[in-house]
Protein backbone atom coordinates (compact mmCIF):
# COMPACT_ATOMS: atom_id res chain seq x y z
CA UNK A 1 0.00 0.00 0.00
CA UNK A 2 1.16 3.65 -0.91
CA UNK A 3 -0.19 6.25 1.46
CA UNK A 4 0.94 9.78 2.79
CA UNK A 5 -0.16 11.61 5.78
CA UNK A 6 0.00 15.62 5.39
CA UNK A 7 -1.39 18.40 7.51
CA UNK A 8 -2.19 21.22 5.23
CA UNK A 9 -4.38 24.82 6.55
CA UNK A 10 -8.04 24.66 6.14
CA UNK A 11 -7.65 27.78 3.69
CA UNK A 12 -5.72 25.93 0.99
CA UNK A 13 -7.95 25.20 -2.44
CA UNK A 14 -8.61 22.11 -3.57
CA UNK A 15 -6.09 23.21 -6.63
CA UNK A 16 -3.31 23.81 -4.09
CA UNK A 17 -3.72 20.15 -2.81
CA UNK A 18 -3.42 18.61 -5.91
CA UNK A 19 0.20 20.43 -5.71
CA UNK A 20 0.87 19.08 -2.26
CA UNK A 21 -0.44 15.41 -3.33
CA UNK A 22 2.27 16.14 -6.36
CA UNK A 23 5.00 16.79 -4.17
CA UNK A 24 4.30 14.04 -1.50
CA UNK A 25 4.17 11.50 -4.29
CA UNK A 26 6.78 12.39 -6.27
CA UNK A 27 5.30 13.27 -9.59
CA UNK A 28 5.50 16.39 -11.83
CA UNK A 29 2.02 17.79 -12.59
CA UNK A 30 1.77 16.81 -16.35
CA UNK A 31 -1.33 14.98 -16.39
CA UNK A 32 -4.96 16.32 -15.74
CA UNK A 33 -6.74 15.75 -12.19
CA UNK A 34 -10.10 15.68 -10.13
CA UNK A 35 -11.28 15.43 -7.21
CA UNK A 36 -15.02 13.58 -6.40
CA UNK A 37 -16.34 14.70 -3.69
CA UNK A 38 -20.04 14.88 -2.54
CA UNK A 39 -21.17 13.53 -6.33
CA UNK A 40 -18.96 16.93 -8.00
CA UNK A 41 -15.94 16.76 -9.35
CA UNK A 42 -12.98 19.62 -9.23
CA UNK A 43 -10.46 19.80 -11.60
CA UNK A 44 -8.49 20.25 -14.47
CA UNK A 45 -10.38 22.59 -16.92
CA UNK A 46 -10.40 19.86 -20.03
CA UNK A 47 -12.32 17.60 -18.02
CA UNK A 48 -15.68 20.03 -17.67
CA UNK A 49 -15.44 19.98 -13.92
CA UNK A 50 -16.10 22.62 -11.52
CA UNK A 51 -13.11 24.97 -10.48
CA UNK A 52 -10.87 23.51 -7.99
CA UNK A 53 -10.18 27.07 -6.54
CA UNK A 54 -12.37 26.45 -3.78
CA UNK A 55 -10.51 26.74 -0.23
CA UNK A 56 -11.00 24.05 1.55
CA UNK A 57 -13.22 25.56 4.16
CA UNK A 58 -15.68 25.99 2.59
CA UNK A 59 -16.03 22.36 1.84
CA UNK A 60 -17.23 22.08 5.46
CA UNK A 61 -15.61 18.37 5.69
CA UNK A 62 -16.49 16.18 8.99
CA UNK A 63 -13.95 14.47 10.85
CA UNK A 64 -13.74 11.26 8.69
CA UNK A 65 -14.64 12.10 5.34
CA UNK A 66 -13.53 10.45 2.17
CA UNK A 67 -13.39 11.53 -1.14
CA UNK A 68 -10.88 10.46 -4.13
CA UNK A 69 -8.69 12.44 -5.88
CA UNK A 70 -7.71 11.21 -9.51
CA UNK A 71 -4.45 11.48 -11.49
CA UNK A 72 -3.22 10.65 -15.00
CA UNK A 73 -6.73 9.91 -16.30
CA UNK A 74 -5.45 7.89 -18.45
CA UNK A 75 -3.82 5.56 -16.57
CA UNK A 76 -5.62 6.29 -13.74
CA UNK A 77 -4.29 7.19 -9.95
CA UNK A 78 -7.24 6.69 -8.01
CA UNK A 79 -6.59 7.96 -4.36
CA UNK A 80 -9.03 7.96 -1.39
CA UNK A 81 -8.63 11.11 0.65
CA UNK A 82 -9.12 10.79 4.44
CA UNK A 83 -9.56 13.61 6.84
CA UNK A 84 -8.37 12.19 9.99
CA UNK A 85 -8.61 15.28 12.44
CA UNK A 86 -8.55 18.89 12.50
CA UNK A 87 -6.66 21.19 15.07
CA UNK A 88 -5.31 24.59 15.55
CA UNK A 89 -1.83 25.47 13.76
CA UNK A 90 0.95 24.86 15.78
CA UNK A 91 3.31 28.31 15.97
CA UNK A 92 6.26 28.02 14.23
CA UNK A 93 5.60 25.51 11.69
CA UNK A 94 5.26 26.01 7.92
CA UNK A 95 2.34 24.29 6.49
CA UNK A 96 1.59 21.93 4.49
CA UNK A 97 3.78 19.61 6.22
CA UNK A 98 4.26 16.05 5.70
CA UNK A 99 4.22 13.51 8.46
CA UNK A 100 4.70 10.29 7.10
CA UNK A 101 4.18 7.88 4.31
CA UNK A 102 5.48 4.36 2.75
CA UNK A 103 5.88 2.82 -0.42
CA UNK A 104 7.62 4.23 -3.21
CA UNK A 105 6.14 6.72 -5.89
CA UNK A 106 5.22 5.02 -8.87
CA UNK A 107 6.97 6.79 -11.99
CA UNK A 108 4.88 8.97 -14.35
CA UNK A 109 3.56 7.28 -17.35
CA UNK A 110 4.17 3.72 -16.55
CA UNK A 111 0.55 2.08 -17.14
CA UNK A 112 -1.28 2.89 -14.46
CA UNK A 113 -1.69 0.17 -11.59
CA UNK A 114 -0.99 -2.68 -13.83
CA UNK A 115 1.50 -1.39 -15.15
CA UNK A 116 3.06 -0.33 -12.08
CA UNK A 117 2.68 -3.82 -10.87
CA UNK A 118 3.94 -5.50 -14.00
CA UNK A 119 7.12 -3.55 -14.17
CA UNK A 120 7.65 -3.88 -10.25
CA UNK A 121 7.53 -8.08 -10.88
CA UNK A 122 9.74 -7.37 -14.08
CA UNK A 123 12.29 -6.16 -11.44
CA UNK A 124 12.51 -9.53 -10.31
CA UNK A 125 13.36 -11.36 -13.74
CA UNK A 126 15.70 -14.15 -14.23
CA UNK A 127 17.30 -10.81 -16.57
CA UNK A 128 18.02 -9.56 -13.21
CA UNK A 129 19.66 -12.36 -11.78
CA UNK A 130 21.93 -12.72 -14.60
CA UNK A 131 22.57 -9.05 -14.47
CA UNK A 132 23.93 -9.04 -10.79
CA UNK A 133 26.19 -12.52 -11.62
CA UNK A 134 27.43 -10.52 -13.85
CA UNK A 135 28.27 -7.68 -11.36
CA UNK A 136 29.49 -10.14 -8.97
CA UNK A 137 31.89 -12.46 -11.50
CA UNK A 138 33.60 -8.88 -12.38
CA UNK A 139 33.95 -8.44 -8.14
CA UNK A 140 35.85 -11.81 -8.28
CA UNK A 141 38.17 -10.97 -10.92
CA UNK A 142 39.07 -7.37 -9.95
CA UNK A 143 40.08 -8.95 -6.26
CA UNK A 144 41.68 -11.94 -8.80
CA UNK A 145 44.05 -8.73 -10.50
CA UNK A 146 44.51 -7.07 -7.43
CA UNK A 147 46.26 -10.70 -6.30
CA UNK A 148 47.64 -12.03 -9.42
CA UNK A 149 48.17 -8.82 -11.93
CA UNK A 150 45.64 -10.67 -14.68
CA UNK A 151 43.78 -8.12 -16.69
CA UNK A 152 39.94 -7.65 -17.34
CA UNK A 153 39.78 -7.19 -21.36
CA UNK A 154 37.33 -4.59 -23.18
CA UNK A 155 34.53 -7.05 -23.39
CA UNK A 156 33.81 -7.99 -19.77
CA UNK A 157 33.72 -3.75 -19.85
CA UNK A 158 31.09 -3.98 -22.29
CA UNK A 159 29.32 -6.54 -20.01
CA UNK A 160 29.50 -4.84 -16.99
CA UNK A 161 28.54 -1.46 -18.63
CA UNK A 162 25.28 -3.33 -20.29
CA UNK A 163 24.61 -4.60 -16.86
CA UNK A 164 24.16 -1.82 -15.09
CA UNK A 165 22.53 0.27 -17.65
CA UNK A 166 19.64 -2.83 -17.36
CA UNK A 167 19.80 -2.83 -13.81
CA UNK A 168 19.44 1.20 -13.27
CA UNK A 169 16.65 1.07 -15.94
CA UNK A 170 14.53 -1.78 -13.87
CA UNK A 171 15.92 0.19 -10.62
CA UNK A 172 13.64 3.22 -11.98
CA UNK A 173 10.48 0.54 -12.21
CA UNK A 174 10.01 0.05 -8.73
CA UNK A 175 9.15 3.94 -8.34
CA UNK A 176 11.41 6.63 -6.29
CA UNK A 177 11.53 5.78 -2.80
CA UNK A 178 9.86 7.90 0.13
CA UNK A 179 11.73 10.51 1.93
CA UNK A 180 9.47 12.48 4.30
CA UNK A 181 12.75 15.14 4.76
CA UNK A 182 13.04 15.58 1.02
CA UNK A 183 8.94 15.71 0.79
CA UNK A 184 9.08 18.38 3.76
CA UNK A 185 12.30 20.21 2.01
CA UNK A 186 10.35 20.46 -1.35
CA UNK A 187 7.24 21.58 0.68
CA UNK A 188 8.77 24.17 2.68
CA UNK A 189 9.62 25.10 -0.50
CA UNK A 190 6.37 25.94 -1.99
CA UNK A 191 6.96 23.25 -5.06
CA UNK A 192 3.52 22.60 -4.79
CA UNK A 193 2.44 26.21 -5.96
CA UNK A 194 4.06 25.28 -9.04
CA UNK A 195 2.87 21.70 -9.24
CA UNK A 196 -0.98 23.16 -8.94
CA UNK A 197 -0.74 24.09 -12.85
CA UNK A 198 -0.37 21.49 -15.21
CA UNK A 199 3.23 21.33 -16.51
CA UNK A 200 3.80 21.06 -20.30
């Protein structure tokens, strides 16, 4: 399961949190979003929805409510948005603010959650396997030429070369991994004002 907890101010717009849901996941704002909530949808402009320049305030949300947020229509993120409590700003800290979250950021444009999935298994691949032997036989013989003086010759080069290139290409796959300080950083930041407008 992917999930992020953030504390944002009641006077951000529904358009601002798409930002913040952009920088806590790790994407870049190029694909059209909505939100569903209360049987209306917010969003991009293409999709005929209602402006998502509301604040969310005047939403009047319970303690509890749901309502999903959609990314990459195409594809599509579907996210259920939880509000878990509300409380007076603390003084001294910046919101939105991040304060947790696990699983890795799937990469823009990879299928969807199938695809997603399918590239996450492909990471697993006999391909791979072969890939790190690879890695490791070239270990053995640079500790064998450190001891004897033999020599590794341009091919093995090649090999290794081709090996990593596989392995940092399947690496990407798997999504970028979660860092609540770099989230926070980004944040602090204001990223997300940037991240509320689609990016071409």
């Amino acid at each position: 399961m992917i999930w992020r907890r953030v504390q944002v101010p009641a006077s951000l717009t529904l358009r601002e949190l798409h930002g913040v849901f952009q920088v806590v996941m790790g994407w870049e704002g190029i694909h059209l979003f909505q939100f569903t909530l209360r049987a209306k949808r917010f969003g991009s402009l293409e999709l005929a929805a209602q402006s998502p320049d509301v604040p969310l305030s005047e939403l009047r949300f319970r303690k509890g409510a749901r309502f999903r947020y959609e990314y990459d229509l195409n594809g599509p993120w579907e996210h259920e948005v939880r509000l878990e409590s509300r409380h007076e700003a603390d003084q001294g800290t910046m919101y939105p603010i991040c304060l947790g979250g696990d699983g890795s950021c799937p990469p823009e444009d990879c299928g969807g959650v199938p695809g997603f999935l399918d590239q996450r298994q492909a990471c697993i691949t006999l391909e791979t396997s072969h890939d790190f032997a690879v890695l490791a036989d070239f270990a053995d013989k640079l500790a064998l030429k450190r001891s004897t003086g033999a020599s590794i010759d341009a091919e093995e080069i090649d090999q290794i070369r081709e090996a990593l290139e596989c392995l940092e290409v399947r690496q990407g796959w798997v999504g970028k991994p979660f860092s609540r300080k770099e989230v926070n950083e980004r944040l602090s930041k204001t990223e997300y004002l940037d991240l509320m407008h689609q990016q071409w």
